[in-house]
N, C-alpha and C. Protein backbone atom coordinates (compact mmCIF):
# COMPACT_ATOMS: atom_id res chain seq x y z
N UNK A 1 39.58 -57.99 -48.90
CA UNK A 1 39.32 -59.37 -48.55
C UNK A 1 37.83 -59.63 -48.67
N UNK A 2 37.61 -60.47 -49.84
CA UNK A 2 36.01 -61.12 -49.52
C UNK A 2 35.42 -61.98 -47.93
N UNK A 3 33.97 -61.37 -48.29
CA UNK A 3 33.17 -61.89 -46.90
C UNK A 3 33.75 -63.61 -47.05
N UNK A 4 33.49 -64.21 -45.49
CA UNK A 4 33.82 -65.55 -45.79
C UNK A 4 32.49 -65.90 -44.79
N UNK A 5 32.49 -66.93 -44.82
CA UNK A 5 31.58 -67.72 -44.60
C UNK A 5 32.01 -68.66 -42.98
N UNK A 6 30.94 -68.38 -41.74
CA UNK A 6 31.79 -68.71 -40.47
C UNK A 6 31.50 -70.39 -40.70
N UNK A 7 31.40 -71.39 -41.25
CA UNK A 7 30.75 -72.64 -41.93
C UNK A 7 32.19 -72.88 -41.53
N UNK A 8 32.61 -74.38 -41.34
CA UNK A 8 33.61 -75.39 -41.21
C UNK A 8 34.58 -74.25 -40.51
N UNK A 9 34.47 -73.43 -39.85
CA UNK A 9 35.42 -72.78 -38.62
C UNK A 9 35.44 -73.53 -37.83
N UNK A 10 36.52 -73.79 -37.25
CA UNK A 10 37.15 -74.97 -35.98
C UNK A 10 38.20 -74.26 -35.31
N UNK A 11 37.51 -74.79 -33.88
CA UNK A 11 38.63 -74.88 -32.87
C UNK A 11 39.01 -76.26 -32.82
N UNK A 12 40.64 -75.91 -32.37
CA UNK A 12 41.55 -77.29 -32.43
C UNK A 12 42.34 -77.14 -31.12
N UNK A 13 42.37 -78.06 -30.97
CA UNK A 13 43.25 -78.80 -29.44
C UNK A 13 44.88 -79.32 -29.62
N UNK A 14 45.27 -78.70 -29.13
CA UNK A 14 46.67 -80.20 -29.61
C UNK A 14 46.65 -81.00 -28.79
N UNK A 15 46.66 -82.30 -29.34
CA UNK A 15 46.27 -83.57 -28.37
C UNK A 15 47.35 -84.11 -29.06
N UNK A 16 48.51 -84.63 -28.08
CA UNK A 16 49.17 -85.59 -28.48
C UNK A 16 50.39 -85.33 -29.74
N UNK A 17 50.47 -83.76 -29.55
CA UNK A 17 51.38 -83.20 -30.81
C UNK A 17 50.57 -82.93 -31.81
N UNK A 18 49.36 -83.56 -31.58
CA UNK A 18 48.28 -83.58 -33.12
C UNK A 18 47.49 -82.51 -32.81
N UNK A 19 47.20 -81.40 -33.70
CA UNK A 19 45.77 -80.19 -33.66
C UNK A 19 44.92 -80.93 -33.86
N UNK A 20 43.83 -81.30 -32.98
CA UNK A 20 42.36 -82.27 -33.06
C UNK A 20 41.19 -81.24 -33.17
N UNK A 21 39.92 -81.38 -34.57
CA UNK A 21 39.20 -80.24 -33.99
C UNK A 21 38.30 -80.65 -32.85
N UNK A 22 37.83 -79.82 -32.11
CA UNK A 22 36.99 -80.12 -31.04
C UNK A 22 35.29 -80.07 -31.50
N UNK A 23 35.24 -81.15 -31.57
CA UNK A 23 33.97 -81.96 -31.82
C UNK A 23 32.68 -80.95 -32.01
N UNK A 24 31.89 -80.40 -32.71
CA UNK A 24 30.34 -80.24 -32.30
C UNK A 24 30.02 -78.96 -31.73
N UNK A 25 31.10 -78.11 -31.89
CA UNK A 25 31.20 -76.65 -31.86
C UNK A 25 30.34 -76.03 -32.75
N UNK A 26 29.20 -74.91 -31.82
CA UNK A 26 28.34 -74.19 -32.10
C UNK A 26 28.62 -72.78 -32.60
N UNK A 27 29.19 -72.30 -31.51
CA UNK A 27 30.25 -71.13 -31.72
C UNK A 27 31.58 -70.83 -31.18
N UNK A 28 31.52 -69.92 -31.22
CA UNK A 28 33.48 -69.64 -30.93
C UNK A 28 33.19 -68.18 -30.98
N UNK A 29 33.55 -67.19 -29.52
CA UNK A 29 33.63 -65.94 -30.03
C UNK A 29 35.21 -65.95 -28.91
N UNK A 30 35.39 -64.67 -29.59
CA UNK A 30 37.33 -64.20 -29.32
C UNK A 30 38.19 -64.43 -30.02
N UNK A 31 39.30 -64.81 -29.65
CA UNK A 31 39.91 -64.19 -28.74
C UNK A 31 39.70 -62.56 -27.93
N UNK A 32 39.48 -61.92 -27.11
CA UNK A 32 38.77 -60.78 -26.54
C UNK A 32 39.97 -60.15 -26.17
N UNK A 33 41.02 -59.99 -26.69
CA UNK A 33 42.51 -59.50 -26.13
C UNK A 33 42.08 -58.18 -25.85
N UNK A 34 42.66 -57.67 -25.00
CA UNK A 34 42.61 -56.05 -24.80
C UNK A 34 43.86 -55.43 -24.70
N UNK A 35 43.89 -54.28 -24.74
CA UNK A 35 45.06 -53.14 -24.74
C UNK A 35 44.55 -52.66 -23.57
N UNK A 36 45.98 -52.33 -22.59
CA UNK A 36 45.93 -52.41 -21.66
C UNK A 36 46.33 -50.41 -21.61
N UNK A 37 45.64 -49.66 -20.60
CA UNK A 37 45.90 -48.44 -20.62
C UNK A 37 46.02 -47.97 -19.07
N UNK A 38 46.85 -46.55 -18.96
CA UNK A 38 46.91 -45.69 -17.79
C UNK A 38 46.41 -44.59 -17.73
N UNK A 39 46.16 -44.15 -16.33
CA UNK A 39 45.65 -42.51 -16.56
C UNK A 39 46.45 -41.70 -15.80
N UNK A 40 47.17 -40.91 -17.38
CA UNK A 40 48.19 -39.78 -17.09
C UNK A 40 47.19 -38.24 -16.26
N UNK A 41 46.43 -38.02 -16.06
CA UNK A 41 45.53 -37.08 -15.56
C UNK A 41 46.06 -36.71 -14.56
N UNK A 42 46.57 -35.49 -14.30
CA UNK A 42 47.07 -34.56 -13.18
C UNK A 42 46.42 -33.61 -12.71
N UNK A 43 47.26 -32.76 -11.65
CA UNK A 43 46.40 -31.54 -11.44
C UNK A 43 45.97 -30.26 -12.44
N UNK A 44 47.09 -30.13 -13.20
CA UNK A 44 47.06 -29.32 -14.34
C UNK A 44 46.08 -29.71 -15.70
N UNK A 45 45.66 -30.64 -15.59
CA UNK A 45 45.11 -31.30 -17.26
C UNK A 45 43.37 -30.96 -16.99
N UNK A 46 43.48 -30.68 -17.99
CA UNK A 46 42.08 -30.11 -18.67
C UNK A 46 40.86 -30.75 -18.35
N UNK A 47 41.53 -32.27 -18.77
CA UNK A 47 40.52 -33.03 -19.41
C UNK A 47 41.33 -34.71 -18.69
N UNK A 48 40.53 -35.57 -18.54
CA UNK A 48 40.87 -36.45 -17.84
C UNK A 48 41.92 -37.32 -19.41
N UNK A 49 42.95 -37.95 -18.93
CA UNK A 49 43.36 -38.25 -20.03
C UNK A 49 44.27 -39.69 -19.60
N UNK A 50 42.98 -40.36 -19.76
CA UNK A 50 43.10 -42.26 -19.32
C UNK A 50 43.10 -43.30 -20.68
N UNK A 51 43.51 -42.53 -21.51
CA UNK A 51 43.80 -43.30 -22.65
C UNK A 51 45.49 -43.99 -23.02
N UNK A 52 46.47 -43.31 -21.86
CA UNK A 52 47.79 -43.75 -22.95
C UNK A 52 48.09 -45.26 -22.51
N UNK A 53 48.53 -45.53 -24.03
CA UNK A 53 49.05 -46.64 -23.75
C UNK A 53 50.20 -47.17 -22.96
N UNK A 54 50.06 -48.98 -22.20
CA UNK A 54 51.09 -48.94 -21.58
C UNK A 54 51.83 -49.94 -22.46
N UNK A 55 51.54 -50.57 -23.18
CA UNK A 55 52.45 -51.19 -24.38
C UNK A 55 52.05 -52.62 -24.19
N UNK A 56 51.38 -53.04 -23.07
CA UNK A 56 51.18 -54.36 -22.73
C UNK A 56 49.76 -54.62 -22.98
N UNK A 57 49.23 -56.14 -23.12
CA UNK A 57 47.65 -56.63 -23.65
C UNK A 57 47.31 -57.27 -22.88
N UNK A 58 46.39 -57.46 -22.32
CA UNK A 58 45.65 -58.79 -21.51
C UNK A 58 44.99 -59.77 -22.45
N UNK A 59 45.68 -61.22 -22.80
CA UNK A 59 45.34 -62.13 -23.19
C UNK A 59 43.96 -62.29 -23.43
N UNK A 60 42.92 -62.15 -22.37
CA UNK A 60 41.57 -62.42 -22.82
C UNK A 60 41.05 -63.88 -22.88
N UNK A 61 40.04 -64.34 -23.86
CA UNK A 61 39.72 -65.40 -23.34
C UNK A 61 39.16 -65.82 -24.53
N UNK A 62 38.70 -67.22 -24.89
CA UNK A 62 37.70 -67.61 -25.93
C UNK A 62 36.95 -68.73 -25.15
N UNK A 63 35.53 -67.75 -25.68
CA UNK A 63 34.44 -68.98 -25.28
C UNK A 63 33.73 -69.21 -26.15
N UNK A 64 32.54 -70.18 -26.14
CA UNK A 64 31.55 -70.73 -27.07
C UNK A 64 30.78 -71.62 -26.49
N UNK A 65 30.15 -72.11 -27.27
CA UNK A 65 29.02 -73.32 -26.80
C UNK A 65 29.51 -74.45 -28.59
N UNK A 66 29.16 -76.06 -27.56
CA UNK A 66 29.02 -76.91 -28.49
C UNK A 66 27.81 -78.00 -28.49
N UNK A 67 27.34 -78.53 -29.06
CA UNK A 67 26.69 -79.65 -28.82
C UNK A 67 27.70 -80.87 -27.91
N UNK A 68 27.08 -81.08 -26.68
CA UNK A 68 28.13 -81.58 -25.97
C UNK A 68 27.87 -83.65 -26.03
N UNK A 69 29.11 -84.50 -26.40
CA UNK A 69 29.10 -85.56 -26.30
C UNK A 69 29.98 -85.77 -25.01
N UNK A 70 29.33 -86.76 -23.89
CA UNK A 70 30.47 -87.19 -22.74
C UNK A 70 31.01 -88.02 -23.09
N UNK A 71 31.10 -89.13 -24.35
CA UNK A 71 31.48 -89.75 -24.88
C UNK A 71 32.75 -89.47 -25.68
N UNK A 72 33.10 -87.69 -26.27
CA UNK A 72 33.98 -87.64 -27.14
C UNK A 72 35.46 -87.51 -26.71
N UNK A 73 36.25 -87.57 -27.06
CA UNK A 73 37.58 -87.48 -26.50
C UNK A 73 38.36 -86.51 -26.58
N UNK A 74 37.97 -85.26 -27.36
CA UNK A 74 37.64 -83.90 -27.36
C UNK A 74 36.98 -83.16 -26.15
N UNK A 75 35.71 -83.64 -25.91
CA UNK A 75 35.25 -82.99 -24.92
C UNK A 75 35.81 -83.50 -23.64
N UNK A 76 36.46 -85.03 -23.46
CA UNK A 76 36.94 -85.39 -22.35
C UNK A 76 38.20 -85.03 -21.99
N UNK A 77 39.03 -84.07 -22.95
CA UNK A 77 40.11 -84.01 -23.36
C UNK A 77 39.78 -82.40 -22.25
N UNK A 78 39.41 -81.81 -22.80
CA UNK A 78 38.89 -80.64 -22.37
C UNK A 78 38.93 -80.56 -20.90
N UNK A 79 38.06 -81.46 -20.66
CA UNK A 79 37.51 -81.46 -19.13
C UNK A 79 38.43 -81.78 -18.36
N UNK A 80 39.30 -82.79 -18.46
CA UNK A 80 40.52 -82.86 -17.62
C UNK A 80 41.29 -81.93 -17.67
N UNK A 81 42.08 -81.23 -19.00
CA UNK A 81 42.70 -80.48 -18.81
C UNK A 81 42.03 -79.10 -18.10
N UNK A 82 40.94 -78.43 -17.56
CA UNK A 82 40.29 -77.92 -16.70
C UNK A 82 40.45 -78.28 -15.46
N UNK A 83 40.01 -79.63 -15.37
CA UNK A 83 40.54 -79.93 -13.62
C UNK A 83 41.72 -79.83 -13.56
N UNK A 84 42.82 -80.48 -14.40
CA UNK A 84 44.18 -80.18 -13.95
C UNK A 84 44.62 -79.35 -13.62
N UNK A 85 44.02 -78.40 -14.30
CA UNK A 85 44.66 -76.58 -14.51
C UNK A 85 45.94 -76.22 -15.50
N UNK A 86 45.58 -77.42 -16.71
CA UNK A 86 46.53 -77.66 -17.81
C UNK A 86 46.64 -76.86 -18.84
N UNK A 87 47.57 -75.87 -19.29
CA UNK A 87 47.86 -75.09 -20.36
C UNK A 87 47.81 -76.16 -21.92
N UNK A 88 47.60 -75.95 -23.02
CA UNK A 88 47.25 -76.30 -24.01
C UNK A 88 47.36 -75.29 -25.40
N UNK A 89 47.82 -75.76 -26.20
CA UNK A 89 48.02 -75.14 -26.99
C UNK A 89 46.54 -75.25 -28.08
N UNK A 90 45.88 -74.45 -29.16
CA UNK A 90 44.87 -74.25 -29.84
C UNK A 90 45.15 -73.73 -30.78
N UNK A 91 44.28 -73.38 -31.34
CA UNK A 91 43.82 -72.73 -32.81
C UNK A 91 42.66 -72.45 -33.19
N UNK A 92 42.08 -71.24 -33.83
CA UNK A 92 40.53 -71.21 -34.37
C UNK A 92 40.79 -71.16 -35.71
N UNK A 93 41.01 -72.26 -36.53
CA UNK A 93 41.04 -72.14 -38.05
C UNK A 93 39.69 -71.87 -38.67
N UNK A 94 39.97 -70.82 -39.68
CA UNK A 94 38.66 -70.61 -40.57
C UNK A 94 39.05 -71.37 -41.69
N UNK A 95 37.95 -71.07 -42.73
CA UNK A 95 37.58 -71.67 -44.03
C UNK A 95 38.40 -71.90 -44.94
N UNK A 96 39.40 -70.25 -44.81
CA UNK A 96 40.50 -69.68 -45.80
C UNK A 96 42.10 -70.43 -45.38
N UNK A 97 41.49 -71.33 -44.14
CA UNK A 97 43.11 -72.14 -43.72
C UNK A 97 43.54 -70.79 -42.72
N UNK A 98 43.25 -69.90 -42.60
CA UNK A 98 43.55 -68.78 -41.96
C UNK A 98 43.68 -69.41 -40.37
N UNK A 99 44.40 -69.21 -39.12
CA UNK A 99 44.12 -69.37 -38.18
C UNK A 99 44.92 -68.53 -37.05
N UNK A 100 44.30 -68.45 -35.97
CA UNK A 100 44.73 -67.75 -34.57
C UNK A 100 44.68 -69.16 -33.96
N UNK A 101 46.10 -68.75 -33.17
CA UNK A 101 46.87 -69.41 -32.69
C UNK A 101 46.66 -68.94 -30.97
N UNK A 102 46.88 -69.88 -29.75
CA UNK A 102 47.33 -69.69 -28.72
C UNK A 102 47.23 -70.18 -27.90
N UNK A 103 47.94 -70.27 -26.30
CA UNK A 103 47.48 -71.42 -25.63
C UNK A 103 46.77 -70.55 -24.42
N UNK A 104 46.17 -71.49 -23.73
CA UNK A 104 45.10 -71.40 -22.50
C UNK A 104 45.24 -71.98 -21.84
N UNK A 105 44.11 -72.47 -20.84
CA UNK A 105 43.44 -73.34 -20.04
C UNK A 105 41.94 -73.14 -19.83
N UNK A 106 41.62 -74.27 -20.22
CA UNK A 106 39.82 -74.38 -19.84
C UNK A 106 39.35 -73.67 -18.67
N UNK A 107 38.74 -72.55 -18.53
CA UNK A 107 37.95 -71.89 -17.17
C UNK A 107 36.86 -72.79 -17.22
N UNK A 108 36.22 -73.35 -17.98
CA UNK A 108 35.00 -73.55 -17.61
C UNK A 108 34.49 -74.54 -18.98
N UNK A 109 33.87 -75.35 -18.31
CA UNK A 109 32.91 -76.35 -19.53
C UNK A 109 31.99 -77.06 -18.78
N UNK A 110 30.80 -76.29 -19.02
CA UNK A 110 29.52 -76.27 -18.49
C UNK A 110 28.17 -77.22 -19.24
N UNK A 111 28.34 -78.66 -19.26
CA UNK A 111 27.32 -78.95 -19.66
C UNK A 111 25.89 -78.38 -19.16
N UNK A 112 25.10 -78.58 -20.09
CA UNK A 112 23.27 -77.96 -19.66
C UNK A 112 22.60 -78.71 -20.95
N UNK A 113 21.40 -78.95 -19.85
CA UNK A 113 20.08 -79.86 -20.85
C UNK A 113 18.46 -79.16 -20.98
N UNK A 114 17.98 -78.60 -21.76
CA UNK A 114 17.19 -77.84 -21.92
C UNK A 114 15.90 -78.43 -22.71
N UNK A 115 14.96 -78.62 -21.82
CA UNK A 115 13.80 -78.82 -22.57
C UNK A 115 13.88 -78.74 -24.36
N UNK A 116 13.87 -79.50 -25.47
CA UNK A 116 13.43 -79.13 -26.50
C UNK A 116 14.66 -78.58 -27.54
N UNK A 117 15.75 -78.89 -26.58
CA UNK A 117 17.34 -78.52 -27.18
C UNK A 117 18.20 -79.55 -27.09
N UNK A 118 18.92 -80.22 -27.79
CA UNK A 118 20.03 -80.92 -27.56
C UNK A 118 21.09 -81.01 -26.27
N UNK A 119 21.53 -81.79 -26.14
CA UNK A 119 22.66 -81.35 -24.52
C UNK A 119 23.91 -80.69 -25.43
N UNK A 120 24.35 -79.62 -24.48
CA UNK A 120 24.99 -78.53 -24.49
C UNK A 120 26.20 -78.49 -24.03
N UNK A 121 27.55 -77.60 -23.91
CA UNK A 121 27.73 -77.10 -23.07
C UNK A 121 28.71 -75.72 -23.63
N UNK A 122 28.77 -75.24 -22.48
CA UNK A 122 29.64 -73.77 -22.43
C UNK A 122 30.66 -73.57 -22.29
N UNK A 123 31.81 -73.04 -23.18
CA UNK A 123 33.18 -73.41 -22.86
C UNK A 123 33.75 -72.25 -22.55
N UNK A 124 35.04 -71.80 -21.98
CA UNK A 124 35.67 -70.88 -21.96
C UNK A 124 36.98 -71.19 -21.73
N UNK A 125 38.19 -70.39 -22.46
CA UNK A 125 39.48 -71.18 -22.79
C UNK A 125 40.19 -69.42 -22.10
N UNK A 126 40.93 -69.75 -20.93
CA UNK A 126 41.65 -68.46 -20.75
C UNK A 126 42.91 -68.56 -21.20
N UNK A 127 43.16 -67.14 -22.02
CA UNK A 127 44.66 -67.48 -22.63
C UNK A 127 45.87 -67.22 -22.18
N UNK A 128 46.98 -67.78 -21.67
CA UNK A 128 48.27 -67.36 -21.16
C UNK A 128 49.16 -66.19 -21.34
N UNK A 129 48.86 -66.20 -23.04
CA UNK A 129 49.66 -65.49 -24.01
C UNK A 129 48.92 -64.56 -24.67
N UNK A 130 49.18 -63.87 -25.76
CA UNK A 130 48.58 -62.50 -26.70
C UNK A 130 48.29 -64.31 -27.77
N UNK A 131 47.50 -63.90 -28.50
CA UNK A 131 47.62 -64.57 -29.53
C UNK A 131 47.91 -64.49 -30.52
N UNK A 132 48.43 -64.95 -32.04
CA UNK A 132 48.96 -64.82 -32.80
C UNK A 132 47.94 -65.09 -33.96
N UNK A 133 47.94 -63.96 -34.95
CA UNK A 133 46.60 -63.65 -35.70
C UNK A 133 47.56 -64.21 -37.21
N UNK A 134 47.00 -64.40 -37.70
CA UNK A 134 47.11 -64.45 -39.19
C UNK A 134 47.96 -63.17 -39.62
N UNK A 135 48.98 -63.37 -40.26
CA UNK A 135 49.97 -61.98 -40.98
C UNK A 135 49.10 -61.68 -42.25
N UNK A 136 49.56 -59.84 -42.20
CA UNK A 136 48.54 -59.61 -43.11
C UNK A 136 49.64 -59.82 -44.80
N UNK A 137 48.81 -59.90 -45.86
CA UNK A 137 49.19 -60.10 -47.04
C UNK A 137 49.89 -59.06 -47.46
């Protein structure tokens, strides 16, 4: 697979049945899923042995920063569904049409205004589910 280019990567919202991208997005890192493990380590074992798997993932989270409008309906979209404590379905489409799929809820969207920087803010989307990656070719 050629390098791609992180340029016109979007996160999307479903608003209304419709995937909307979310406005003015800086970055996007995650989904951060993890594999979830136990430690078989007994009295007899050598060596501590906290690696096996238990077959299950912890969802994880996606956050980022955007250039923040209080005006957009994206970002207002956001913010309520945060206070509500509203699950939502998403997407991080790349360039290649490629996308991860999954739903959340907003932990957090943190506007901030910084001397000499545009207004901001900080997002973080916790996910319900594992997410669903792009199948490989």
């Amino acid at each position: 697979m050629p390098k791609q280019t992180s340029n016109k990567t979007e996160l999307q919202l479903e608003i209304s049945s419709v995937y909307t991208k979310v406005a003015y997005v800086e970055s996007i890192d995650g989904p951060d899923t993890e594999g979830q493990f136990w430690d078989a380590t007994d009295l007899d074992s050598d060596d501590i042995e906290d690696g096996e798997p238990t077959g299950q993932c912890a969802p994880g989270s996606v956050s980022g920063e955007a250039f923040y409008d209080p005006n957009d309906a994206t970002h207002q979209a956001i913010i309520a569904r945060k206070l509500a404590g509203t699950k939502s379905n998403w997407k991080i489409k790349y360039p290649d049409d490629s996308e991860i799929a999954f739903e959340g809820t907003p932990r957090k969207f943190t506007p901030k205004a910084a001397k000499g920087d545009g207004l901001k803010a900080s997002f973080e989307i916790k996910l319900s589910s594992v997410p669903v990656y792009p199948a490989a070719e």
